[in-house]
C-alpha atoms as a PDB file:
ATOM      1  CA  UNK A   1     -41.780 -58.850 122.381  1.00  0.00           C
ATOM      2  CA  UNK A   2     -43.423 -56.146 124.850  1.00  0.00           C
ATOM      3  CA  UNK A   3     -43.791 -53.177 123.552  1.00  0.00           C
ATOM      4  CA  UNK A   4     -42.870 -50.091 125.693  1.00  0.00           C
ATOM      5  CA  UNK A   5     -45.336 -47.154 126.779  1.00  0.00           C
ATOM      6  CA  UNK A   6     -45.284 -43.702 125.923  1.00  0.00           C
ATOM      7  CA  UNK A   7     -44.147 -43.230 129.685  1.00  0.00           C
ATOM      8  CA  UNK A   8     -41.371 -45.666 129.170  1.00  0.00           C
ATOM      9  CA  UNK A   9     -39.824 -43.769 125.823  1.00  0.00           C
ATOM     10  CA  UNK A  10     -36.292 -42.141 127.066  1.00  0.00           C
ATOM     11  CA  UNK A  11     -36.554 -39.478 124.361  1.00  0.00           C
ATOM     12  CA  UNK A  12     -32.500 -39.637 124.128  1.00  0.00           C
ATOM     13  CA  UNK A  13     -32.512 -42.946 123.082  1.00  0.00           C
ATOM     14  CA  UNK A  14     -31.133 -43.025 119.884  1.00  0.00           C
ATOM     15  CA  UNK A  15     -33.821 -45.667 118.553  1.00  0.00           C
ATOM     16  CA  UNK A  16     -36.087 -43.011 119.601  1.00  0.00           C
ATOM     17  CA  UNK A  17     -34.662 -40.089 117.451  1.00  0.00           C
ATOM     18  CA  UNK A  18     -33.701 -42.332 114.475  1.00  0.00           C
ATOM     19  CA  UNK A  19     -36.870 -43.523 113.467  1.00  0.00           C
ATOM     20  CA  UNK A  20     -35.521 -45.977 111.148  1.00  0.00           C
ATOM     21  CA  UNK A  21     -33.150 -47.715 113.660  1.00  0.00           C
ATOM     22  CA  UNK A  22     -36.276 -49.788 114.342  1.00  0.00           C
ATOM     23  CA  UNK A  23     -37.678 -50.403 110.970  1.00  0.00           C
ATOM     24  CA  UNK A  24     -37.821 -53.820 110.827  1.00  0.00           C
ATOM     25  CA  UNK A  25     -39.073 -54.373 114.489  1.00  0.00           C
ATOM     26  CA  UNK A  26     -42.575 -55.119 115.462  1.00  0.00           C
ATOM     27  CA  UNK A  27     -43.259 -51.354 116.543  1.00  0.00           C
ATOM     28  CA  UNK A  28     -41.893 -50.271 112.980  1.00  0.00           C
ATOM     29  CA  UNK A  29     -44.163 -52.862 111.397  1.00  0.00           C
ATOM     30  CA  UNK A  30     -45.785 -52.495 107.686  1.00  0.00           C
ATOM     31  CA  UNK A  31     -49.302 -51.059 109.352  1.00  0.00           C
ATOM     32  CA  UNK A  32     -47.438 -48.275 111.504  1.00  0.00           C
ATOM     33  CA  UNK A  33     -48.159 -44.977 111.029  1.00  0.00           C
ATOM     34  CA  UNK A  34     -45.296 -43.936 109.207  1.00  0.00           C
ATOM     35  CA  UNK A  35     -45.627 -46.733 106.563  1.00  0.00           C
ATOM     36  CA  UNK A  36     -49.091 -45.074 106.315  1.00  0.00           C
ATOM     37  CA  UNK A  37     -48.019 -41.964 105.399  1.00  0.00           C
ATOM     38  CA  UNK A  38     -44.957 -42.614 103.374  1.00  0.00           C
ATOM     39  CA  UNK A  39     -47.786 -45.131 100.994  1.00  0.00           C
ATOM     40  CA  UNK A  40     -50.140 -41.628 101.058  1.00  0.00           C
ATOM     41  CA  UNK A  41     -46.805 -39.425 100.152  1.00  0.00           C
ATOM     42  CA  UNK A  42     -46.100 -41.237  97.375  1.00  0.00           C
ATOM     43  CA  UNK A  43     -49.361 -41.578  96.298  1.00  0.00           C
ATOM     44  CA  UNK A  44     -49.342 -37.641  96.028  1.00  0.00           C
ATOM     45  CA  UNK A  45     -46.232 -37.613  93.948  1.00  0.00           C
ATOM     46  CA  UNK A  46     -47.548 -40.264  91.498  1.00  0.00           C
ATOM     47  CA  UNK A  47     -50.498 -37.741  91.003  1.00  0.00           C
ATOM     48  CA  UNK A  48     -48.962 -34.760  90.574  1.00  0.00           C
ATOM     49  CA  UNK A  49     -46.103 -36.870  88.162  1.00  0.00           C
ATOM     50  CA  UNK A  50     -49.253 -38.138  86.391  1.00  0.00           C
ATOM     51  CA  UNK A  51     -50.316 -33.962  86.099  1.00  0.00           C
ATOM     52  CA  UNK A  52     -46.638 -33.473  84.542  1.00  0.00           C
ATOM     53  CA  UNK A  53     -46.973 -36.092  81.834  1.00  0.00           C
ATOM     54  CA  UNK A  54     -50.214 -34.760  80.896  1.00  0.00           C
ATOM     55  CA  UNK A  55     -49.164 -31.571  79.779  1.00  0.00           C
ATOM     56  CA  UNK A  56     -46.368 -33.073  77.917  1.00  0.00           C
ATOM     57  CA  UNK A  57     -48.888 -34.711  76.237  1.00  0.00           C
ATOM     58  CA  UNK A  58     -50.806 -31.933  75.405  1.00  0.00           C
ATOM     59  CA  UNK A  59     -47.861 -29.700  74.401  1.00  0.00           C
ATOM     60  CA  UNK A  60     -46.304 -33.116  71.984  1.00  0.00           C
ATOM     61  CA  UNK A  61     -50.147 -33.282  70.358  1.00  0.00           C
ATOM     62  CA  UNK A  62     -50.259 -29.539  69.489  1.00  0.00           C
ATOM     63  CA  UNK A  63     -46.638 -29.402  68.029  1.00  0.00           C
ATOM     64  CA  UNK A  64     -47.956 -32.310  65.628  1.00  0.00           C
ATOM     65  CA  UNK A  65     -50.890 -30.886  64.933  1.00  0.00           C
ATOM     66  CA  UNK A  66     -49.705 -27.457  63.681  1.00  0.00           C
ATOM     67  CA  UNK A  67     -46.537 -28.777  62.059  1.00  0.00           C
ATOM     68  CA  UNK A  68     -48.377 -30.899  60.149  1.00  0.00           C
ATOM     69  CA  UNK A  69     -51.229 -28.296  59.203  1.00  0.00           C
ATOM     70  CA  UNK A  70     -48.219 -26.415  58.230  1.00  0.00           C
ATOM     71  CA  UNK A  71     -46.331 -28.101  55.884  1.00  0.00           C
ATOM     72  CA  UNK A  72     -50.177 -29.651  54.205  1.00  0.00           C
ATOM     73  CA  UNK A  73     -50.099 -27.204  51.455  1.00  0.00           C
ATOM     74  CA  UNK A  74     -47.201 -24.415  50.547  1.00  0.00           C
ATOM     75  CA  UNK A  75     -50.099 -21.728  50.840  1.00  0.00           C
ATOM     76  CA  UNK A  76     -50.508 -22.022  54.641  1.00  0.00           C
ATOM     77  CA  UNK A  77     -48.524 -19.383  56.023  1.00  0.00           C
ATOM     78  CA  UNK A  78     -45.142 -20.172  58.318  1.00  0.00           C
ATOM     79  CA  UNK A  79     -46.506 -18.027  61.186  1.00  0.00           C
ATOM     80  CA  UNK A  80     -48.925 -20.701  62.415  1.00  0.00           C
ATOM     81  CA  UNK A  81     -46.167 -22.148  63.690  1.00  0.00           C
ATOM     82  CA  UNK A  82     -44.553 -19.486  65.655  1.00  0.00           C
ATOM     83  CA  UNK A  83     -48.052 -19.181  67.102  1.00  0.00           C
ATOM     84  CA  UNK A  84     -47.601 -22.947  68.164  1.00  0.00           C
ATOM     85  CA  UNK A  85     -44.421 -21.869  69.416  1.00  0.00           C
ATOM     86  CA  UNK A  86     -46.545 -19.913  71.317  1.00  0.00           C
ATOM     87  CA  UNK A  87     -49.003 -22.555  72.824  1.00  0.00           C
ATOM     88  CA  UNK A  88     -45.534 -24.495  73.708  1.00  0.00           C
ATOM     89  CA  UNK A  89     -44.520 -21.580  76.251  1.00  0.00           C
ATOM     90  CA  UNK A  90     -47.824 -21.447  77.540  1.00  0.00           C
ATOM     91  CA  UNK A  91     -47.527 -25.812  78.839  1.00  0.00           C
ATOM     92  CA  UNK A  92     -44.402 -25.027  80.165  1.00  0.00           C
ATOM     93  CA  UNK A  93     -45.431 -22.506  82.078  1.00  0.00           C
ATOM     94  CA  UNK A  94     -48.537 -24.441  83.919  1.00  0.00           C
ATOM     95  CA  UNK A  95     -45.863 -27.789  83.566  1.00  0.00           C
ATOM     96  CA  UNK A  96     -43.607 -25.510  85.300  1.00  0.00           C
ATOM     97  CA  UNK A  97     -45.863 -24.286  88.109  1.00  0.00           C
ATOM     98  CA  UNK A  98     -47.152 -27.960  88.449  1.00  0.00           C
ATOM     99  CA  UNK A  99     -43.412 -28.872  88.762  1.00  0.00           C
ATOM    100  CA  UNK A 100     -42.898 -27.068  91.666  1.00  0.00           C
ATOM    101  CA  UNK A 101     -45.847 -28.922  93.613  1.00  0.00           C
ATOM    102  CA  UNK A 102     -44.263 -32.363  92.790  1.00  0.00           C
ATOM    103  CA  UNK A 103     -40.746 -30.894  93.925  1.00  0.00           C
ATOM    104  CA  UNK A 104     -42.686 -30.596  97.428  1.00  0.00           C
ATOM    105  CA  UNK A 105     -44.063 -34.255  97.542  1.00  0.00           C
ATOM    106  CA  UNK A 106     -40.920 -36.012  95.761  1.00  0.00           C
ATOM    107  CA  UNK A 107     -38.791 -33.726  98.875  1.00  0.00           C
ATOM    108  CA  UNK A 108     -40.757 -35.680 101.534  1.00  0.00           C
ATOM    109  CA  UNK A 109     -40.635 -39.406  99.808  1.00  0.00           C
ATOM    110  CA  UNK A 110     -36.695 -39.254  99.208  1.00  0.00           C
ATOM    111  CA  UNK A 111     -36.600 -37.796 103.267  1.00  0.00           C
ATOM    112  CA  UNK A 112     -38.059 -40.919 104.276  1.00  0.00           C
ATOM    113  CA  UNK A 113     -36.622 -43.061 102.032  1.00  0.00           C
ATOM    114  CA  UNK A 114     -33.184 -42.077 102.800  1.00  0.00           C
ATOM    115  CA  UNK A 115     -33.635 -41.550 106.502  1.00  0.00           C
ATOM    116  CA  UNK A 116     -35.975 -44.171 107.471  1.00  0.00           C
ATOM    117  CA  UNK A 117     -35.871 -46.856 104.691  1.00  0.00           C
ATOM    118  CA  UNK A 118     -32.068 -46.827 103.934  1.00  0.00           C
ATOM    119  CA  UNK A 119     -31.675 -46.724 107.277  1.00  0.00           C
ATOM    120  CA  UNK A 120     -33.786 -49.536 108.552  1.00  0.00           C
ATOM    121  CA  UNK A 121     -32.065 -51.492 105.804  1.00  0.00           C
ATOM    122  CA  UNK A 122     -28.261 -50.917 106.303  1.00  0.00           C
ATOM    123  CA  UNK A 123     -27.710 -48.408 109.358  1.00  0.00           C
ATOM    124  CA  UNK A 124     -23.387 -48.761 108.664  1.00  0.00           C
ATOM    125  CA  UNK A 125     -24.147 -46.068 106.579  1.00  0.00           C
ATOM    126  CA  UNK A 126     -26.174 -43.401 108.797  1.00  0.00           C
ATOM    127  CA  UNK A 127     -28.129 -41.262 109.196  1.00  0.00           C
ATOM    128  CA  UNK A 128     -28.007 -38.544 105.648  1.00  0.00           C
ATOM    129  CA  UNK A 129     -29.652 -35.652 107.763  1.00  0.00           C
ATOM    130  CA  UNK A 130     -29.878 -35.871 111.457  1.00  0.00           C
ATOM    131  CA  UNK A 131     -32.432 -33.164 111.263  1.00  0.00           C
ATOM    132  CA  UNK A 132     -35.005 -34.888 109.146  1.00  0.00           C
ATOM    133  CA  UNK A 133     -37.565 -35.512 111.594  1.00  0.00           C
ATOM    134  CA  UNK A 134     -37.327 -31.586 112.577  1.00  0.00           C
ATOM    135  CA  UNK A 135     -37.733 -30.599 108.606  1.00  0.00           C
ATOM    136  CA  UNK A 136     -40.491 -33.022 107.646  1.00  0.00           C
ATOM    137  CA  UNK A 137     -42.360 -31.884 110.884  1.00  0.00           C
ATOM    138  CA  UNK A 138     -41.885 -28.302 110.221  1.00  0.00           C
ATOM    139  CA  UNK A 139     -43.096 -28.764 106.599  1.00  0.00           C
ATOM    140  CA  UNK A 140     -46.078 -30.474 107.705  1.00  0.00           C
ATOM    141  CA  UNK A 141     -46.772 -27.663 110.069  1.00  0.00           C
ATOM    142  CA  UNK A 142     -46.496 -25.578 106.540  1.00  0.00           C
ATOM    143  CA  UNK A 143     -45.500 -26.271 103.595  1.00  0.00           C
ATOM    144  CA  UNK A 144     -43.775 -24.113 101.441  1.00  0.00           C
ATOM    145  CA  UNK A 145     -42.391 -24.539  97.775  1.00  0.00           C
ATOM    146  CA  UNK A 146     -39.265 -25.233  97.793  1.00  0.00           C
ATOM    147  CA  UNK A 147     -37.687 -24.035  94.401  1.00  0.00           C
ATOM    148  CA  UNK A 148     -37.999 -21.236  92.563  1.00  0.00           C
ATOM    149  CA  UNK A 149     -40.267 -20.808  88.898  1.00  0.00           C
ATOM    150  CA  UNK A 150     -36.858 -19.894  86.725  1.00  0.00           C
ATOM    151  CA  UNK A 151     -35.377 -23.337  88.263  1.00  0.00           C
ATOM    152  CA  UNK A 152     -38.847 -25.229  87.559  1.00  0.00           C
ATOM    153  CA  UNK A 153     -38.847 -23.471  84.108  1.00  0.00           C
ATOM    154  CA  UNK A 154     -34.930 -24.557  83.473  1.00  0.00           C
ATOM    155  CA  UNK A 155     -35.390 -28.374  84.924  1.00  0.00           C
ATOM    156  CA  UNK A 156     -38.435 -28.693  82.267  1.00  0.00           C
ATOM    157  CA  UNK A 157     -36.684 -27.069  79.600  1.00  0.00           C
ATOM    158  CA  UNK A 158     -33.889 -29.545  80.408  1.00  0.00           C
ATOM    159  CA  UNK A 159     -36.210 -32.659  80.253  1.00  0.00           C
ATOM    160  CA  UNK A 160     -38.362 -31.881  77.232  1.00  0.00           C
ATOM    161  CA  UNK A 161     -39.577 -28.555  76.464  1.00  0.00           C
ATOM    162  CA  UNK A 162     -35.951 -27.259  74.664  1.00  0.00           C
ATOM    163  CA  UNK A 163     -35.774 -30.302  72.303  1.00  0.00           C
ATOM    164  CA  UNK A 164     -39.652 -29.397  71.578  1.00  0.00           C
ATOM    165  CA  UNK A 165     -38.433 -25.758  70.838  1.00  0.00           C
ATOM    166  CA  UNK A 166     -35.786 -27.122  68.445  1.00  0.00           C
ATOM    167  CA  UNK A 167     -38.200 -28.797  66.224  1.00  0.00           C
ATOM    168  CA  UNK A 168     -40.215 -25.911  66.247  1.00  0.00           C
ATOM    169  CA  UNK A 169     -37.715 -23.618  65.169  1.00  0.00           C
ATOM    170  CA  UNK A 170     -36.410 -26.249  62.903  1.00  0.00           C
ATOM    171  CA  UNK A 171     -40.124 -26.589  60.934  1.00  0.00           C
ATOM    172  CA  UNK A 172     -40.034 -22.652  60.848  1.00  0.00           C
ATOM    173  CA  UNK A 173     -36.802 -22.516  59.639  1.00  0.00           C
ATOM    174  CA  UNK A 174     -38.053 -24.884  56.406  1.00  0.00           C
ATOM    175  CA  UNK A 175     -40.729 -23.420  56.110  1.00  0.00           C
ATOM    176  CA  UNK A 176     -39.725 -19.547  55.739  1.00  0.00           C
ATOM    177  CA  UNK A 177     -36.821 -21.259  53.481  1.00  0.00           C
ATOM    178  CA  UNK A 178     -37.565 -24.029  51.559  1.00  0.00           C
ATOM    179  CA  UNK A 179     -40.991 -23.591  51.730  1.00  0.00           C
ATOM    180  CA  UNK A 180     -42.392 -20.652  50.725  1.00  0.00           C
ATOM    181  CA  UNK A 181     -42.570 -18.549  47.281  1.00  0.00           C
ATOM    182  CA  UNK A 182     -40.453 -16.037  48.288  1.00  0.00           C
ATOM    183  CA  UNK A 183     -36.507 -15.898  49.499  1.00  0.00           C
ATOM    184  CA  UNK A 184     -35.545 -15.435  52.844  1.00  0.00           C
ATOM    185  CA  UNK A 185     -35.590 -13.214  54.767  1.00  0.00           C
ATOM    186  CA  UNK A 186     -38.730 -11.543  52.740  1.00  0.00           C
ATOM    187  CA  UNK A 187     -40.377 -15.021  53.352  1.00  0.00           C
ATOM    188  CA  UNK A 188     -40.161 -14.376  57.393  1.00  0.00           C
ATOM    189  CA  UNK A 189     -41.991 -11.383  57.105  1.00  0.00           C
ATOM    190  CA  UNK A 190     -45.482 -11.048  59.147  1.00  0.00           C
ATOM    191  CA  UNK A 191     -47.631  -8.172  58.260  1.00  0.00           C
ATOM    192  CA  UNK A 192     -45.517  -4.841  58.422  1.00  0.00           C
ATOM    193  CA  UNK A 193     -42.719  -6.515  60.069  1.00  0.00           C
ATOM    194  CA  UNK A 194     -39.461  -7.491  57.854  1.00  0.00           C
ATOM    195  CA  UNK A 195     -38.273 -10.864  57.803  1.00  0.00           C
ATOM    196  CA  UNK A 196     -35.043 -10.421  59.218  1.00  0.00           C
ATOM    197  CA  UNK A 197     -36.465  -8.642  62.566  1.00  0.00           C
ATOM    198  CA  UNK A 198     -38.705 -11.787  62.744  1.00  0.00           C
ATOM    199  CA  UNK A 199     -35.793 -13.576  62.530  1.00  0.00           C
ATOM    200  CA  UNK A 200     -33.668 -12.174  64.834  1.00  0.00           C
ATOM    201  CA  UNK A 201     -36.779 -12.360  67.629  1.00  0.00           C
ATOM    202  CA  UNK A 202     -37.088 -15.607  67.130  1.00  0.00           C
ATOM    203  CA  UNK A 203     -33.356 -16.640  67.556  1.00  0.00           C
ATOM    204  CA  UNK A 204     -32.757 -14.841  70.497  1.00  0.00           C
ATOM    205  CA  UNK A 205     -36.164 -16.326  72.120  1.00  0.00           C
ATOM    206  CA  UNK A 206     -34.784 -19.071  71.499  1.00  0.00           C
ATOM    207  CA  UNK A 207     -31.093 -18.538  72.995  1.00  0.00           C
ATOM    208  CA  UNK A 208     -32.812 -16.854  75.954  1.00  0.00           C
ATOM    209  CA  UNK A 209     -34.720 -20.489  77.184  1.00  0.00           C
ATOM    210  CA  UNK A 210     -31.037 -22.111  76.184  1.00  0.00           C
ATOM    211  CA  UNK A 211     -29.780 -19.492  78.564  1.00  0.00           C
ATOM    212  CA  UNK A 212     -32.203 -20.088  81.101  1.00  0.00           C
ATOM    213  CA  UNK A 213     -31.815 -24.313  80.821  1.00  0.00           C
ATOM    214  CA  UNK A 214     -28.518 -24.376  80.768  1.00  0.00           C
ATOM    215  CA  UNK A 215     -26.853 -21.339  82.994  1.00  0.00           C
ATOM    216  CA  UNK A 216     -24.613 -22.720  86.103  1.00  0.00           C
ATOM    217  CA  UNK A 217     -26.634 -23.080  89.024  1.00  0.00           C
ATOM    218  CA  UNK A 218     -27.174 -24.108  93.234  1.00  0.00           C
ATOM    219  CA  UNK A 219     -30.210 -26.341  92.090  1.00  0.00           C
ATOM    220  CA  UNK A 220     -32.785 -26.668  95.312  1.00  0.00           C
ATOM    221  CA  UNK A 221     -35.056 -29.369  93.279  1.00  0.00           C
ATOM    222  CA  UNK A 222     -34.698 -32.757  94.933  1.00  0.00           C
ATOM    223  CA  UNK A 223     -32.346 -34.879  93.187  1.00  0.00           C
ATOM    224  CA  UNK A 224     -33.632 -37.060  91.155  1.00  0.00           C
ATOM    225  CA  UNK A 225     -32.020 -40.517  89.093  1.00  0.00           C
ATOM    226  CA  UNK A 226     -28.219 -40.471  89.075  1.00  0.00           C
ATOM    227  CA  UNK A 227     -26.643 -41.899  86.066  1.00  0.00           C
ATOM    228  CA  UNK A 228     -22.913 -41.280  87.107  1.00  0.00           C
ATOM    229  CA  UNK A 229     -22.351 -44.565  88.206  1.00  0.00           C
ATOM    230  CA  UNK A 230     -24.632 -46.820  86.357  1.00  0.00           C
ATOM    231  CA  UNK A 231     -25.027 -49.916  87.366  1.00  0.00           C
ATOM    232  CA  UNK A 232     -22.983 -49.110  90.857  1.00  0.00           C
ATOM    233  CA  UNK A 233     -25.472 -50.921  93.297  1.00  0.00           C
ATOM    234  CA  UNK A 234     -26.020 -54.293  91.066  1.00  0.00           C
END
């Protein structure tokens, strides 16, 4: 099949503007350009996925450790594991700000993939965003972040970092209870301050990241697995 010049492209023709109406011709081929870049795309948001899952490693690792130092011997005192507590909001803080990075690259694979893949594959269904090729090029010219650090801070208190808070505040809850030599709330106390105003800190820390995970929303983050109809596409 020839293939048509630069000087030949009528830049209304609507195999021009919808890049993925010729997909699966030769000019479309697996060693175009694009293809090239959407392999380098998601190469970047396998690396920066990879960056997420080690901090949730970290933060999982240091929960063990200090729960388990904790409940080792009834002398060891329960605020260790507030201070754990502690080292948790500090991962989901740099897991948060790492979040927002792979927002950016994930944004760019699912633009291709709907608008040029799913296109190229079944076009009865059109285009998703006539304006893709006019976003993409405008990020590449500069990209910004696209979501905010409260919504990066709610989707990874969503995922993992709330559950990890539970346990936390389960283990300290046990511990200033059932574990210690004195009754609650005396057994909360730290230093010069009284058990119960260590307990009520801690509870509404805790009701303040529920707040923040769970409060109604316009989420910006690109979507990511849908599981309201499982199974749909089998």
């Amino acid at each position: 099949m020839a293939k048509r010049s630069t000087k030949d492209i009528d830049p209304t023709d609507a195999e021009h503007r919808e890049v993925g109406g010729g997909l699966l011709e030769e000019q479309m081929g697996p060693s175009s350009s694009l293809a090239h870049l959407y392999r380098g795309e998601v190469h970047r948001m396998q690396v920066w996925r990879e960056r997420l899952d080690q901090t949730t490693n970290w933060a999982v690792i240091v929960m063990s450790a200090i729960i388990t130092w904790a409940f080792s011997s009834q002398a060891n005192p329960h605020y260790i594991v507030l201070l754990g507590t502690t080292a948790l909001v500090a991962f989901l803080f740099i897991e948060a700000h790492r979040y927002r990075g792979y927002d950016l690259w994930r944004g760019r694979v699912r633009m291709l993939q709907r608008n040029v893949f799913a296109y190229g594959l079944d076009a009865s269904g059109g285009l998703e965003d006539p304006d893709w090729r006019q976003k993409l090029g405008q990020d590449y010219r500069r990209p910004v972040i696209k979501i905010s650090l409260e919504e990066s801070v709610a989707h990874r208190l969503r995922r993992i970092y709330l559950f990890l808070f539970t346990v936390m505040l389960g283990a300290w809850g046990i511990h200033v209870v059932a574990f210690a030599t004195q009754p609650w709330p005396d057994s909360a106390a730290i230093g010069p301050l009284p058990g119960l105003l260590v307990t009520g800190i801690v509870v509404a820390l805790y009701l303040v990241a529920v707040g923040i995970a769970l409060r109604p929303r316009a989420w910006q983050a690109e979507d990511e697995l849908h599981e309201q109809a499982v199974g749909s596409h089998r």
